[in-house]
PDB file of N, CA and C in Angstrom:
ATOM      1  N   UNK A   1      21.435 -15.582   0.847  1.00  0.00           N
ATOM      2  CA  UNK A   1      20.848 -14.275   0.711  1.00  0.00           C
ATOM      3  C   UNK A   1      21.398 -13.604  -0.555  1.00  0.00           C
ATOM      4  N   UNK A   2      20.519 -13.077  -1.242  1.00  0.00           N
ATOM      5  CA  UNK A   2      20.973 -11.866  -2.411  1.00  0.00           C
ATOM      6  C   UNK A   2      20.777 -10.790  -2.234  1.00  0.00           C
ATOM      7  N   UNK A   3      22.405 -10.098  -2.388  1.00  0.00           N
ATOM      8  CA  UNK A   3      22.453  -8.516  -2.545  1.00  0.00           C
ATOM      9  C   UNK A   3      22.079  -7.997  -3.886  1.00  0.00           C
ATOM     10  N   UNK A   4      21.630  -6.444  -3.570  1.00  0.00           N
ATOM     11  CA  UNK A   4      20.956  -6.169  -5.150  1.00  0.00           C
ATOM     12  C   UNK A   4      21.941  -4.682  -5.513  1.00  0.00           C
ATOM     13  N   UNK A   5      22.930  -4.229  -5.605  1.00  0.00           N
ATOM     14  CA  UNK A   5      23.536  -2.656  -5.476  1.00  0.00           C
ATOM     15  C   UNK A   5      23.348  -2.406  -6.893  1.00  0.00           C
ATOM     16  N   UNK A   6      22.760  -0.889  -6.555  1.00  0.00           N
ATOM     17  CA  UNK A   6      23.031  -0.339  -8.095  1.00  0.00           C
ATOM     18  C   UNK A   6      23.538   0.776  -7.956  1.00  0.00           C
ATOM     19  N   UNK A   7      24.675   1.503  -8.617  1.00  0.00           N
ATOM     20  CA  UNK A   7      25.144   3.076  -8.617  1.00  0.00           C
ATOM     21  C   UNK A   7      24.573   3.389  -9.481  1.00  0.00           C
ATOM     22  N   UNK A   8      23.503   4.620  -9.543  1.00  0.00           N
ATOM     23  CA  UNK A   8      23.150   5.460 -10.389  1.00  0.00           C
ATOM     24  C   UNK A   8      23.987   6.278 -10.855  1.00  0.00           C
ATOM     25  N   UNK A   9      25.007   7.256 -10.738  1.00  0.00           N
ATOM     26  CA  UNK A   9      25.908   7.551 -11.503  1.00  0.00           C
ATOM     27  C   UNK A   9      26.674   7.058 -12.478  1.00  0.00           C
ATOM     28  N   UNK A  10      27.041   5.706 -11.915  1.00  0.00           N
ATOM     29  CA  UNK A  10      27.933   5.053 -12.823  1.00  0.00           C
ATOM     30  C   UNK A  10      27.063   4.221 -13.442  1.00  0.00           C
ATOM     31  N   UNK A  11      25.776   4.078 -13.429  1.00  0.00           N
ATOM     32  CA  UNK A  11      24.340   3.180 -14.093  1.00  0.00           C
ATOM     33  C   UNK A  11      25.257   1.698 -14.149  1.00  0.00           C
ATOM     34  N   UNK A  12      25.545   1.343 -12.925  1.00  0.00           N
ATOM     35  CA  UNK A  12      26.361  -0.285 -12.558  1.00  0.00           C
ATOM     36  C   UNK A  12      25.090  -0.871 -11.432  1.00  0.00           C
ATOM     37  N   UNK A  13      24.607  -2.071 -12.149  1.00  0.00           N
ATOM     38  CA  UNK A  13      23.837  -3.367 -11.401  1.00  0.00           C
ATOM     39  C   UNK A  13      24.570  -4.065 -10.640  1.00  0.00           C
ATOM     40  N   UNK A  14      24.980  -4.453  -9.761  1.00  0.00           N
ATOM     41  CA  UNK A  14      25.351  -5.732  -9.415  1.00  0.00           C
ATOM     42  C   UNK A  14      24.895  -6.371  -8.304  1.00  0.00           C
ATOM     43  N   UNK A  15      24.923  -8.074  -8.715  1.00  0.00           N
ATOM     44  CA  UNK A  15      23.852  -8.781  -7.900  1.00  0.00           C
ATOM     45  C   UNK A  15      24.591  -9.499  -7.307  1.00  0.00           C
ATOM     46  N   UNK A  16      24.933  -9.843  -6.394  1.00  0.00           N
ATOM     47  CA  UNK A  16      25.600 -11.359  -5.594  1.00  0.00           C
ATOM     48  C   UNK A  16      24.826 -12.208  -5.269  1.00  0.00           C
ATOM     49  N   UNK A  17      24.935 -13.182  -5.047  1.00  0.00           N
ATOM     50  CA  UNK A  17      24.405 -14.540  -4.466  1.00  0.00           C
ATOM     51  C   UNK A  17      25.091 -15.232  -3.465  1.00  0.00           C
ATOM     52  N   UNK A  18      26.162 -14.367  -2.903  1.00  0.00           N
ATOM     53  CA  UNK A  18      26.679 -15.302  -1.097  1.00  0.00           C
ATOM     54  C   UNK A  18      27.987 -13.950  -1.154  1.00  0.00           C
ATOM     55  N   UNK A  19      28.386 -14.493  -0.037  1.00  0.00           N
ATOM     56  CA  UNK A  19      29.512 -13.675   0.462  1.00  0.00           C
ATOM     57  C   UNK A  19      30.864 -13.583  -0.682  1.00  0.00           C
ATOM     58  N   UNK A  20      31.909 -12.308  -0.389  1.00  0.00           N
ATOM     59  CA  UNK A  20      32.706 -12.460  -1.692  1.00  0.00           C
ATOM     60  C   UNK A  20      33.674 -13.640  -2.182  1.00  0.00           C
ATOM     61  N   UNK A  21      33.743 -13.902  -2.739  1.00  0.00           N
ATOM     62  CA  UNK A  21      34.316 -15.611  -2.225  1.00  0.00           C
ATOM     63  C   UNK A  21      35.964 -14.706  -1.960  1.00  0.00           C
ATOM     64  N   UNK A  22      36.756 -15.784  -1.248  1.00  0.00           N
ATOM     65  CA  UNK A  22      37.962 -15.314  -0.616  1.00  0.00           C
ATOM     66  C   UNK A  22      39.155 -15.191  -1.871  1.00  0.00           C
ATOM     67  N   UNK A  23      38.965 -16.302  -2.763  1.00  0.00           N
ATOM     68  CA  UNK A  23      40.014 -16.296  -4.046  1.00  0.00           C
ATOM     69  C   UNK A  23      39.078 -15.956  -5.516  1.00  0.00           C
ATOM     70  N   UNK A  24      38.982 -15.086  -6.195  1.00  0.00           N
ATOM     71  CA  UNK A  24      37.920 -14.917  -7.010  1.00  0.00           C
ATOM     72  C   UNK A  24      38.729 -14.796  -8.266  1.00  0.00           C
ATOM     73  N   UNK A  25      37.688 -14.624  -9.449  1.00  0.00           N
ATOM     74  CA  UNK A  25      38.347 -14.050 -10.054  1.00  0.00           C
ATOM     75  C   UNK A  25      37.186 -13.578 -11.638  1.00  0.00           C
ATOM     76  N   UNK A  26      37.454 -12.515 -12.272  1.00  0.00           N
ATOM     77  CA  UNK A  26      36.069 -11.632 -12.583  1.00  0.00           C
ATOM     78  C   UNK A  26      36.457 -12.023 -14.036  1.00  0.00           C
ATOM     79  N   UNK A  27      35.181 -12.209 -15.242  1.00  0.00           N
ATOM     80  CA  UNK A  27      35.316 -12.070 -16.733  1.00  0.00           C
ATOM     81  C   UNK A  27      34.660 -11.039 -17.224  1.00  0.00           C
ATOM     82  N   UNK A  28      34.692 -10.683 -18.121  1.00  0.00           N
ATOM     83  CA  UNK A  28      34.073 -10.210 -18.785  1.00  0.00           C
ATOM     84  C   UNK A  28      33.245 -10.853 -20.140  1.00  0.00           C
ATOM     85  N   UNK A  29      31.933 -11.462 -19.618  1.00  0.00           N
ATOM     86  CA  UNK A  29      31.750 -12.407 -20.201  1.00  0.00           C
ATOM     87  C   UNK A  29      30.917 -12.063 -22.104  1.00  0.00           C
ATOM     88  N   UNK A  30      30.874 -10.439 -21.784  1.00  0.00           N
ATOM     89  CA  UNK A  30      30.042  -9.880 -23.117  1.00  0.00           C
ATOM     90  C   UNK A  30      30.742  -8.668 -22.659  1.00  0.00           C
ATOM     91  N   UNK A  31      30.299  -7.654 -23.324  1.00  0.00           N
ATOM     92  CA  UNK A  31      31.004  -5.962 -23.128  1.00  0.00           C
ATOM     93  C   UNK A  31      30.254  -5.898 -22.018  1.00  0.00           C
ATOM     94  N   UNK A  32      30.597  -5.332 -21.144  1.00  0.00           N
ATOM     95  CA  UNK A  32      29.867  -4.445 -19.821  1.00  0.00           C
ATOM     96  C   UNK A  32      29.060  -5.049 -19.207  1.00  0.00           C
ATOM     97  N   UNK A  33      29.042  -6.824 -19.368  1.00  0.00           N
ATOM     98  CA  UNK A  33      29.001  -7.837 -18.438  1.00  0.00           C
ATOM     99  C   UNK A  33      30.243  -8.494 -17.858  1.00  0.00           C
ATOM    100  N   UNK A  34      29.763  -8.371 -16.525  1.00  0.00           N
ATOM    101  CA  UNK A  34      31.123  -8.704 -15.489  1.00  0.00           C
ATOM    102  C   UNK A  34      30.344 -10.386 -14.678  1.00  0.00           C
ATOM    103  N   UNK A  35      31.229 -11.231 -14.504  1.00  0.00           N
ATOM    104  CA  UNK A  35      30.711 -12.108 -13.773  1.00  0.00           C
ATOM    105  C   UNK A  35      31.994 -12.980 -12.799  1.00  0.00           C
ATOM    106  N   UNK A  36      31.793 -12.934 -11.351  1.00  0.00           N
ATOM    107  CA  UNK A  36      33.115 -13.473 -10.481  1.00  0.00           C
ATOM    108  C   UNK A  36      32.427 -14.661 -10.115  1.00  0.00           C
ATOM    109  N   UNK A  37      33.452 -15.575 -10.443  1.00  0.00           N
ATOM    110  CA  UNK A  37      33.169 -16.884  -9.538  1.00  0.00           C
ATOM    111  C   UNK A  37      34.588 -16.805  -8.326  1.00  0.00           C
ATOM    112  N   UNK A  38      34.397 -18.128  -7.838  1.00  0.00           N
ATOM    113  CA  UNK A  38      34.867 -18.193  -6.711  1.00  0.00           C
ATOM    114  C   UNK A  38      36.144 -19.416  -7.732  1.00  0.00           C
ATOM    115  N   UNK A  39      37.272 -19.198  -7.276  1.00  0.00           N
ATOM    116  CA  UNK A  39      38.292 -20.020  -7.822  1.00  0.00           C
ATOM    117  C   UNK A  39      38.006 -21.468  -7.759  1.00  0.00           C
ATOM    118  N   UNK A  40      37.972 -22.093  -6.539  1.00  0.00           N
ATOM    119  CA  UNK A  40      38.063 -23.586  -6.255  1.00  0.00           C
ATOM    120  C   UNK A  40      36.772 -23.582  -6.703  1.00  0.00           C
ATOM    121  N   UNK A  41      35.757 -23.533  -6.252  1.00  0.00           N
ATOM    122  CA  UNK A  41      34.666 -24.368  -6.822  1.00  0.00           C
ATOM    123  C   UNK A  41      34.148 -24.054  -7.833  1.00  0.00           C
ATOM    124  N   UNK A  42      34.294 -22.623  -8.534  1.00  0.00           N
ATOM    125  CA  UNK A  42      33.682 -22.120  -9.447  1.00  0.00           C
ATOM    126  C   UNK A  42      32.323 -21.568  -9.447  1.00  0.00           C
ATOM    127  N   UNK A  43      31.708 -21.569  -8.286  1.00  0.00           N
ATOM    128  CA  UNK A  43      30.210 -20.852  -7.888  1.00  0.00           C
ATOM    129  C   UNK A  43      29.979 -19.597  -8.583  1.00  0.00           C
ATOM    130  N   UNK A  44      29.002 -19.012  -9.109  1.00  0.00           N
ATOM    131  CA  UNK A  44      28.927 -17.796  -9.244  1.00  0.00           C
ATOM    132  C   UNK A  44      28.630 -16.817  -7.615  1.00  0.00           C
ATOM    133  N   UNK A  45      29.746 -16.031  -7.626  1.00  0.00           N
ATOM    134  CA  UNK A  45      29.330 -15.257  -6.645  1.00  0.00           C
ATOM    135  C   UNK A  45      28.562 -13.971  -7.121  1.00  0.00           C
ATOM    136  N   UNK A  46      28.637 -13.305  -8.023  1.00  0.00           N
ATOM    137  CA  UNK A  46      28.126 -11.848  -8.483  1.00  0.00           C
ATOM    138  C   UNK A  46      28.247 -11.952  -9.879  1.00  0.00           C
ATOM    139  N   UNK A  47      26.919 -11.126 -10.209  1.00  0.00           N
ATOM    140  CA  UNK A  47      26.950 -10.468 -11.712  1.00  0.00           C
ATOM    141  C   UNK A  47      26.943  -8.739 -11.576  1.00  0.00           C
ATOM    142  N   UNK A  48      27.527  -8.221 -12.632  1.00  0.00           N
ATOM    143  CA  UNK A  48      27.956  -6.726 -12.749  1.00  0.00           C
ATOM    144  C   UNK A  48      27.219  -6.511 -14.329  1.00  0.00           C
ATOM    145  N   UNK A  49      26.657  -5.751 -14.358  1.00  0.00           N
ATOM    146  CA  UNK A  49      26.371  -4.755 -15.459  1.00  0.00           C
ATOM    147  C   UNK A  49      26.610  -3.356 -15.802  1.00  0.00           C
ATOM    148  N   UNK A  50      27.442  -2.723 -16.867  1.00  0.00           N
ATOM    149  CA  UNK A  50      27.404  -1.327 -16.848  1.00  0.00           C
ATOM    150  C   UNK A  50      25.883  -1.338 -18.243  1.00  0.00           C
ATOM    151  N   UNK A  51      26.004   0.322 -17.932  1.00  0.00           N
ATOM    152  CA  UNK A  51      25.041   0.759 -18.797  1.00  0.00           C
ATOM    153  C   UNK A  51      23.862   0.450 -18.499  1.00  0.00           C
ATOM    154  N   UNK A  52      23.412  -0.109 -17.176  1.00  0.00           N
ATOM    155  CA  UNK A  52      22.322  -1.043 -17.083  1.00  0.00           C
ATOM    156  C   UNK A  52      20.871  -0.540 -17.410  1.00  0.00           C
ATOM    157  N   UNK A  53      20.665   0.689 -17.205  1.00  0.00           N
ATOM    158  CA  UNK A  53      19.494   1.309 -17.424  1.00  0.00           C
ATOM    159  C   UNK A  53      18.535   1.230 -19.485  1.00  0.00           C
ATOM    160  N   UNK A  54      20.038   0.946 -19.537  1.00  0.00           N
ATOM    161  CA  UNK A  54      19.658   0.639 -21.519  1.00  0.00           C
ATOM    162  C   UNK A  54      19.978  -0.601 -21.494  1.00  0.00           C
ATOM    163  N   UNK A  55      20.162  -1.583 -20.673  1.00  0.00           N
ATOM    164  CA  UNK A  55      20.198  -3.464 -21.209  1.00  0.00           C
ATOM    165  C   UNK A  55      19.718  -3.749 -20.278  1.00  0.00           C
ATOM    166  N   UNK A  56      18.411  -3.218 -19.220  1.00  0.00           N
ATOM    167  CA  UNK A  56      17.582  -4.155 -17.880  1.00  0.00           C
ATOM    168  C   UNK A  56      17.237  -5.741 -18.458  1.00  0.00           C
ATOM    169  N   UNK A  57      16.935  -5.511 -19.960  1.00  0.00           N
ATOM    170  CA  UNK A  57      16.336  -6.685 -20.418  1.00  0.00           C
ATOM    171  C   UNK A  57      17.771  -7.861 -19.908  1.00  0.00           C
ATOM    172  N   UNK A  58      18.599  -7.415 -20.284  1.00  0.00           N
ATOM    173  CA  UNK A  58      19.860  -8.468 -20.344  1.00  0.00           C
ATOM    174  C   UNK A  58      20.405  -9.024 -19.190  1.00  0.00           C
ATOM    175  N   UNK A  59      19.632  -8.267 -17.888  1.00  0.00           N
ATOM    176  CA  UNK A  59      19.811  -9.141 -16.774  1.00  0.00           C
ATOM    177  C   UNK A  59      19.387 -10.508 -17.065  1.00  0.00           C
ATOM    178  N   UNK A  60      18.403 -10.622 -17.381  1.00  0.00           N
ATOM    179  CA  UNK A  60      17.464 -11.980 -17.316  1.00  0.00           C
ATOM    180  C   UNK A  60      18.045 -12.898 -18.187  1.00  0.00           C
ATOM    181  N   UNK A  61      18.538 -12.603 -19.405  1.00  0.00           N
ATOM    182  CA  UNK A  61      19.328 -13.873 -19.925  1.00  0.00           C
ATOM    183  C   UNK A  61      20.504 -14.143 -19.585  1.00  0.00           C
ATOM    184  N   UNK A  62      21.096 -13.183 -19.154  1.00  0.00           N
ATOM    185  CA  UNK A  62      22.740 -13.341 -18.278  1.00  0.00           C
ATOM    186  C   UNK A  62      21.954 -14.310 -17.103  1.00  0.00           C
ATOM    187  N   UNK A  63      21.308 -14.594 -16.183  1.00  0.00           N
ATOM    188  CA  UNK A  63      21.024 -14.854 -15.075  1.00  0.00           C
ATOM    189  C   UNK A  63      20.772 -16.183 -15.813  1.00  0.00           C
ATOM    190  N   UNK A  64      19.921 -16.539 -16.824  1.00  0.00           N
ATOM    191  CA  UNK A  64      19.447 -17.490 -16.685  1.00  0.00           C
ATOM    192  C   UNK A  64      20.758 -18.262 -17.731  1.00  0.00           C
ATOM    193  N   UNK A  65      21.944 -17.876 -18.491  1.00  0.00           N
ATOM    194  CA  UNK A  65      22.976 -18.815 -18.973  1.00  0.00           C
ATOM    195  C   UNK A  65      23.918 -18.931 -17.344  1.00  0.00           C
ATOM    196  N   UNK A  66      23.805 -18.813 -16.686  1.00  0.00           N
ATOM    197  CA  UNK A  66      24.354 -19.027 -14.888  1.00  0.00           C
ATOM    198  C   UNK A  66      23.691 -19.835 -14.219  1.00  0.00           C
ATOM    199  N   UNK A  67      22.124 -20.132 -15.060  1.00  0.00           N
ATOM    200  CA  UNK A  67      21.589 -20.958 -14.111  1.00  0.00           C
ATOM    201  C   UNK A  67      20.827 -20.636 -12.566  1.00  0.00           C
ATOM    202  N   UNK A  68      21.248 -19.060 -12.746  1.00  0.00           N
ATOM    203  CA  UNK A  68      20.375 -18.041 -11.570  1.00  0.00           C
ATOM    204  C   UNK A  68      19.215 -17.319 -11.701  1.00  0.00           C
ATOM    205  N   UNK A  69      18.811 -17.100 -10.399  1.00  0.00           N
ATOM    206  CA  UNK A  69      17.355 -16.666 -10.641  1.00  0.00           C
ATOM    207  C   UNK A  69      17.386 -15.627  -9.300  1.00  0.00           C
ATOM    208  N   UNK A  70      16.399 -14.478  -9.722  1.00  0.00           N
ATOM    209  CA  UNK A  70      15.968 -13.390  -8.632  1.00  0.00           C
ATOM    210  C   UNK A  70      14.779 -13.417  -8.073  1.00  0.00           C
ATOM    211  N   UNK A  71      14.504 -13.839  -6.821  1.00  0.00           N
ATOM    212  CA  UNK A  71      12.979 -13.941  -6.218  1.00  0.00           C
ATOM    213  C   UNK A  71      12.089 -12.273  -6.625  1.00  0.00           C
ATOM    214  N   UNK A  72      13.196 -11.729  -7.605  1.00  0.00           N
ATOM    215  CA  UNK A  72      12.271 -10.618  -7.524  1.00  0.00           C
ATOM    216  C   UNK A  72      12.363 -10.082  -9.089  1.00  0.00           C
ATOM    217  N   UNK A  73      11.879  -9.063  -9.718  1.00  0.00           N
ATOM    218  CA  UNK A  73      11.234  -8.572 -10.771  1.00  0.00           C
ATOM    219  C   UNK A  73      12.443  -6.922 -10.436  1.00  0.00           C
ATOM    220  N   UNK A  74      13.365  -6.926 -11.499  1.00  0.00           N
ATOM    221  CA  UNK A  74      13.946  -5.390 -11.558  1.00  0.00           C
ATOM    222  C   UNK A  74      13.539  -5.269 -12.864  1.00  0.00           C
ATOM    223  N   UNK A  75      13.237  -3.397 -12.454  1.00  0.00           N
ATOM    224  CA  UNK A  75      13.187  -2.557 -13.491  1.00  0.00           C
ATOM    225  C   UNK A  75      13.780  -1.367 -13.676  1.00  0.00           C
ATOM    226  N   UNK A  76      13.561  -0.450 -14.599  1.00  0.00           N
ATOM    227  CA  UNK A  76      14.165   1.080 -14.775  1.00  0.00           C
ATOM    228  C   UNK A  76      12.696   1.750 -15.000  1.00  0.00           C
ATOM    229  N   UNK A  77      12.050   2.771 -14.097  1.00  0.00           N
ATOM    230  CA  UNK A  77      10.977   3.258 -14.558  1.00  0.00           C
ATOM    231  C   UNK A  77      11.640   4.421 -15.111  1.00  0.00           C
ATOM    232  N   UNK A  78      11.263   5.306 -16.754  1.00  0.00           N
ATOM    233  CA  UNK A  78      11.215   6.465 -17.634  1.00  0.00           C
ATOM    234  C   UNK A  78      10.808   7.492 -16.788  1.00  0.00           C
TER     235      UNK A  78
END
């Protein structure tokens, strides 16, 4: 199952793809991209975005250098 949370205040995306893994550990893989895998196996458990409302586009290539995909279509409507 995928969770989808977004804080509008803090304009933070973040997506998971399974439960939090128990030993994790988070990069920062670009500025104000966050991404946790799970220690032992290395799974992606979650992606984090700040600022997200000005880089929606940048979900989609973050997702797809992970090799992940969203059964669904996000946006920011103006």
């Amino acid at each position: 199952m995928i969770y989808i949370y977004y804080d509008e205040e803090a304009d933070f995306l973040e997506v998971s793809f399974e439960e939090p893994a128990k030993s994790g550990t988070t990069e920062e893989i670009e500025e104000g991209v966050f991404v946790t895998r799970d220690i032992d196996s290395q799974r992606v458990s979650n992606v984090g975005i700040l600022s997200f409302k000005k880089r929606v586009e940048l979900l989609k290539r973050v997702l797809a250098t992970l090799n992940k995909r969203l059964p669904i279509e996000i946006s920011i409507s103006k």
